[in-house]
Protein backbone atom coordinates (compact mmCIF):
# COMPACT_ATOMS: atom_id res chain seq x y z
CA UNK A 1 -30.56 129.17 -14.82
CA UNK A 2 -28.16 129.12 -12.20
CA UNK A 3 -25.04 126.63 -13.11
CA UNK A 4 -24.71 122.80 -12.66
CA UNK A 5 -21.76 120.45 -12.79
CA UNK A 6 -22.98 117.16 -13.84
CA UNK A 7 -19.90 114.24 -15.29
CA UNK A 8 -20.68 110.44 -15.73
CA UNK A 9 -24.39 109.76 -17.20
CA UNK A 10 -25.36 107.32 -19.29
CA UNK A 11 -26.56 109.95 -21.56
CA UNK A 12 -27.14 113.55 -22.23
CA UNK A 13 -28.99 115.59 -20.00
CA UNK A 14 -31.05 118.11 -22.02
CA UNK A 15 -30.86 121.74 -20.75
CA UNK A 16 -34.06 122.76 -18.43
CA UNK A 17 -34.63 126.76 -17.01
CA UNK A 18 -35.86 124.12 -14.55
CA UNK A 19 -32.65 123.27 -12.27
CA UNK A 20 -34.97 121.03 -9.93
CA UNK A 21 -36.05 118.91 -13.39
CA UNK A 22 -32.17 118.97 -14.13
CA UNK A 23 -30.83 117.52 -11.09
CA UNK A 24 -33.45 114.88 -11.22
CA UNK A 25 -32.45 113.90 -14.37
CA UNK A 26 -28.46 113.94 -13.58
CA UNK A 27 -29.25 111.80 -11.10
CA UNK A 28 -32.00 108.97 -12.54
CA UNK A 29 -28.98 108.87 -15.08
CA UNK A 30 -26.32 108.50 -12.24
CA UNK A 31 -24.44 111.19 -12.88
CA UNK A 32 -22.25 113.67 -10.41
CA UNK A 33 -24.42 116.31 -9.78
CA UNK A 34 -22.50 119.57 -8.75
CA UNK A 35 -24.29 122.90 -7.19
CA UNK A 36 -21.63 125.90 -8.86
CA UNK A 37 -20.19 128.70 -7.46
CA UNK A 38 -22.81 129.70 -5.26
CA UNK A 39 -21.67 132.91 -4.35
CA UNK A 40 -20.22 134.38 -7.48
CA UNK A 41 -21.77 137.40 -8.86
CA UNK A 42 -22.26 141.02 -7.04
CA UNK A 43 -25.32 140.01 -4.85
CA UNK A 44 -22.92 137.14 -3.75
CA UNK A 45 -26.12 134.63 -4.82
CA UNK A 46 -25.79 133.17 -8.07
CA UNK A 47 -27.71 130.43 -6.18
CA UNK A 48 -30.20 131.74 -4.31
CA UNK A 49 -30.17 129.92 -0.89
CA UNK A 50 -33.98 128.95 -1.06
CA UNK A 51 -33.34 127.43 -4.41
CA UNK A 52 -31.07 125.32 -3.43
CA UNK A 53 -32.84 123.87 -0.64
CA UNK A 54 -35.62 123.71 -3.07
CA UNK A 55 -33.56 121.14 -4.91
CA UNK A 56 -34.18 117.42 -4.59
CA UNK A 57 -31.06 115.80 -3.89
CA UNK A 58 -27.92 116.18 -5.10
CA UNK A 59 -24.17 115.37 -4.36
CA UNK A 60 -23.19 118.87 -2.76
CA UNK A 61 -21.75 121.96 -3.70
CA UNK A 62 -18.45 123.41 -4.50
CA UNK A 63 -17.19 125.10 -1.52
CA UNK A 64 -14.56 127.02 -3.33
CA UNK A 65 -14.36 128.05 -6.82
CA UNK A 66 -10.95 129.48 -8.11
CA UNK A 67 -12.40 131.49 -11.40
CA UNK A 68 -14.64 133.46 -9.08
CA UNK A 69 -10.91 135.15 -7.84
CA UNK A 70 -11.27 136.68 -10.99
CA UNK A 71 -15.18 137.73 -10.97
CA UNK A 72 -17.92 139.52 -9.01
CA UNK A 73 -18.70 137.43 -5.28
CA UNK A 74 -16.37 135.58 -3.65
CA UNK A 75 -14.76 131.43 -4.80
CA UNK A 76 -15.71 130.15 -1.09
CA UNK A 77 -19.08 129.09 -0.09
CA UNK A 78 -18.64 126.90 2.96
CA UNK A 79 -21.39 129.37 4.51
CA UNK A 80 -23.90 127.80 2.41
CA UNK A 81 -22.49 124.44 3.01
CA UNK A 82 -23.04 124.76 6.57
CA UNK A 83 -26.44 126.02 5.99
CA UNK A 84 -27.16 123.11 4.04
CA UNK A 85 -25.54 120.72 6.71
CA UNK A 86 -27.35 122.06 9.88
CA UNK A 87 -30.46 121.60 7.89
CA UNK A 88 -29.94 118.16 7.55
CA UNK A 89 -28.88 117.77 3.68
CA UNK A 90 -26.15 114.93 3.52
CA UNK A 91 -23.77 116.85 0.94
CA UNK A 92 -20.24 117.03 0.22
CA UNK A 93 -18.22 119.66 -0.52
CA UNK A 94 -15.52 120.15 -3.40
CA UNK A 95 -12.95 122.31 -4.38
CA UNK A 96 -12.93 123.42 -8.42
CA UNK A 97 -10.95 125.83 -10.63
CA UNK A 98 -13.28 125.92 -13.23
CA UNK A 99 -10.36 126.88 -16.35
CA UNK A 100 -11.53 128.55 -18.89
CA UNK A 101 -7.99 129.87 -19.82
CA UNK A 102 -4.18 127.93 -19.63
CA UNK A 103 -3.58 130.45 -17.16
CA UNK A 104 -5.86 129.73 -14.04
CA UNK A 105 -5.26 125.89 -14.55
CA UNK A 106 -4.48 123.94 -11.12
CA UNK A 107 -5.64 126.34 -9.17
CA UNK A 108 -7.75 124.48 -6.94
CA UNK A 109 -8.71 120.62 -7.21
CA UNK A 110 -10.08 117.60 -5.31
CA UNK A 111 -7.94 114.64 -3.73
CA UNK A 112 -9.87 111.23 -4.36
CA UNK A 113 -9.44 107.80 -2.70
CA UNK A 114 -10.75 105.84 -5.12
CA UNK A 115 -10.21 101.62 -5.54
CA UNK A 116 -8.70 102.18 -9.30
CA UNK A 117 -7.49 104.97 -11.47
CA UNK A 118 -10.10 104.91 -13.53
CA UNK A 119 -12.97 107.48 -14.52
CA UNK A 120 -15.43 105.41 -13.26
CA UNK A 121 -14.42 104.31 -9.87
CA UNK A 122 -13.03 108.28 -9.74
CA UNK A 123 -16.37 109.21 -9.96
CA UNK A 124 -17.91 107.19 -8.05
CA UNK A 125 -15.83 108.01 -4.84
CA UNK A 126 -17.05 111.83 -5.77
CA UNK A 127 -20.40 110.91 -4.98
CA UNK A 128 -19.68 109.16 -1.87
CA UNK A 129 -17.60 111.94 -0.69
CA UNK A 130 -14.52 109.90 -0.49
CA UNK A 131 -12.44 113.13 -1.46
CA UNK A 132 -11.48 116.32 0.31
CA UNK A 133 -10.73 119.98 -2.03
CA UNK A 134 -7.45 121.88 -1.89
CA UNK A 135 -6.16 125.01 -2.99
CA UNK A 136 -2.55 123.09 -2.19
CA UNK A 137 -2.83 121.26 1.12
CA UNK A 138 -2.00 117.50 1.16
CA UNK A 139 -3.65 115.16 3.86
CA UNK A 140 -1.77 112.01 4.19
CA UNK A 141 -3.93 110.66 6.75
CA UNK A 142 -7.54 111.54 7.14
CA UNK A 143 -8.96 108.76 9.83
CA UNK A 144 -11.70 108.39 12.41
CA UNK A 145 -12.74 105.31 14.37
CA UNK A 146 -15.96 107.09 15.49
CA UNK A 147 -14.35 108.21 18.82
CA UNK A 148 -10.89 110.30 17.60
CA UNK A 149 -9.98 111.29 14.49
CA UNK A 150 -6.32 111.79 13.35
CA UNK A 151 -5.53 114.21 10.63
CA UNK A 152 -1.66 114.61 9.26
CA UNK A 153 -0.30 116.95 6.30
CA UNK A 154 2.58 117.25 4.74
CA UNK A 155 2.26 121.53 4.06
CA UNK A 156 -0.51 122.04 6.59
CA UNK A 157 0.18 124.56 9.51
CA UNK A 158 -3.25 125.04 11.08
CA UNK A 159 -6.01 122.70 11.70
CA UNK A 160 -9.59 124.68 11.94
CA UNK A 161 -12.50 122.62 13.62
CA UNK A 162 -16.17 123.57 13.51
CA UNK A 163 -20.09 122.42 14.37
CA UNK A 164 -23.30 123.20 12.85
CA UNK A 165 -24.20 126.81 11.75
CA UNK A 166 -20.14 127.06 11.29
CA UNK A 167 -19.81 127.45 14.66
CA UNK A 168 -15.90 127.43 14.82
CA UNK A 169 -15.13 125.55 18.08
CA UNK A 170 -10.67 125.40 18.09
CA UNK A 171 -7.68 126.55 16.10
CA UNK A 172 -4.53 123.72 16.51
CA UNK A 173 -1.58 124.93 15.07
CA UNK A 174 0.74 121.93 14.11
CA UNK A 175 1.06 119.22 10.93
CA UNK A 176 -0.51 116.44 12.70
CA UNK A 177 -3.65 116.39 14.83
CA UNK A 178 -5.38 113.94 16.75
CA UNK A 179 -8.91 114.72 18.58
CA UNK A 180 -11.30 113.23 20.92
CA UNK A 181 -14.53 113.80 18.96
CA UNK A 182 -17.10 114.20 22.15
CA UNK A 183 -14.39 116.68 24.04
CA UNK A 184 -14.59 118.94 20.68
CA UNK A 185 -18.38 118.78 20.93
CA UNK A 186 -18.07 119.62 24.43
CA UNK A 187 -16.10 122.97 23.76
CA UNK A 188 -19.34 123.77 21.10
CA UNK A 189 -21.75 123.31 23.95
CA UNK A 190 -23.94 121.56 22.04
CA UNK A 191 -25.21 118.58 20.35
CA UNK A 192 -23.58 119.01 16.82
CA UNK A 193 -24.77 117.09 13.84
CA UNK A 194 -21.55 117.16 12.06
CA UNK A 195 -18.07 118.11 12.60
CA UNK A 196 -15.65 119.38 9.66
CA UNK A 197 -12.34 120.58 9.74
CA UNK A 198 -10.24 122.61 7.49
CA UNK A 199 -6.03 122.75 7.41
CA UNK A 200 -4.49 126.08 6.34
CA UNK A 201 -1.12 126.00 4.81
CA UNK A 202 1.03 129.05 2.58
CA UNK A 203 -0.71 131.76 1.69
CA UNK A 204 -4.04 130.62 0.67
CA UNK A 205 -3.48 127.01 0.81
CA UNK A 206 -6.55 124.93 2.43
CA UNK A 207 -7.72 121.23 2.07
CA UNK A 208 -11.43 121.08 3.64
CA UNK A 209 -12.16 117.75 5.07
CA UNK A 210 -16.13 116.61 4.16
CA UNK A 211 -18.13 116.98 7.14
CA UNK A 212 -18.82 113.80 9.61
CA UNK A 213 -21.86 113.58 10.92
CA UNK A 214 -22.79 111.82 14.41
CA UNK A 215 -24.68 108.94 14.75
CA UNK A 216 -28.42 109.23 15.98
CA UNK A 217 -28.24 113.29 14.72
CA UNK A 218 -29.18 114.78 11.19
């Protein structure tokens, strides 16, 4: 069946052509469980959407998968993120290069705030989405105090904010950003679920931020 990512059980997960049976069990063993590459393969639906939402729940998705540069479809996949979002799925997104050669090592990875270096607590901040992916932009500060948020990177050149749907409300060129949350829905005109945010750098650089959601929505 269509490909999972599952690290830290207590104990092995046998394989099921059932993914729904799968994720159950990656979870009741409190594992990470991972939706991959969504969108690899020439009908661009290695995961097919309904399947997904099919799923019980899960940790999220990866939103960009570096192999898949190499392959049929296309590494990014924030489209089905934001179809999972507006639908009212609370899932995070990640960033993966998937090596299966030296070669395409480093590629694309996930930047953790985590209370110790350890796999465990490393983990455990994957599941509560206390992360963001790169393909090579650093955030140094990534904070919100439910009325502005202030975003600052070291390589970053272009801050990207958008809504539900991926409804792509502003583009703020700069290294540091600070917004007033209810003036960005504003410019959506509409009452978002979620804002998320992505900062391009270089070339193909980009660190997506996970999505935050607002209080008393989905």
């Amino acid at each position: 069946g269509p490909h999972l990512l599952h690290i830290g059980c207590r104990d092995i997960v046998d394989p099921n052509p059932d993914r729904a049976q799968v994720v159950e069990e990656v979870m009741a063993r409190d594992g990470l469980c991972i939706i991959n590459h969504p969108n690899w393969q020439e009908d661009f639906s290695h995961w097919p959407h309904a399947l997904i939402e099919s799923l019980p729940p899960f940790h999220g998705i990866e939103i960009y998968n570096a192999i898949v540069r190499d392959q049929e479809g296309t590494s990014f996949a924030t489209d089905r993120f934001d179809r999972l979002l507006s639908k009212g799925r609370r899932v995070w997104g990640y960033a993966n290069d998937d090596t299966h050669w030296v070669e395409s090592y480093g590629r694309a990875w996930n930047w953790v705030w985590a209370e110790k270096c350890t796999p465990e607590a490393i983990v455990e901040s994957l599941k509560r989405g206390h992360c963001y992916g790169s393909t090579g932009v650093e955030l140094t500060t990534l904070r919100t105090d439910g009325r502005k948020i202030r975003i600052e990177s070291t390589n970053g050149s272009l801050c990207i904010a958008s809504l539900d749907w991926g409804l792509e409300i502003g583009r703020y060129p700069g290294k540091a950003w600070e917004f007033d949350l209810e003036e960005l829905y504003y410019q959506g005109r509409r009452t978002p679920s979620y804002i998320r945010f992505e900062v391009h750098g270089e070339g193909d650089q980009v660190a997506w931020t996970q999505p935050i959601h607002i209080l008393g929505q989905a």
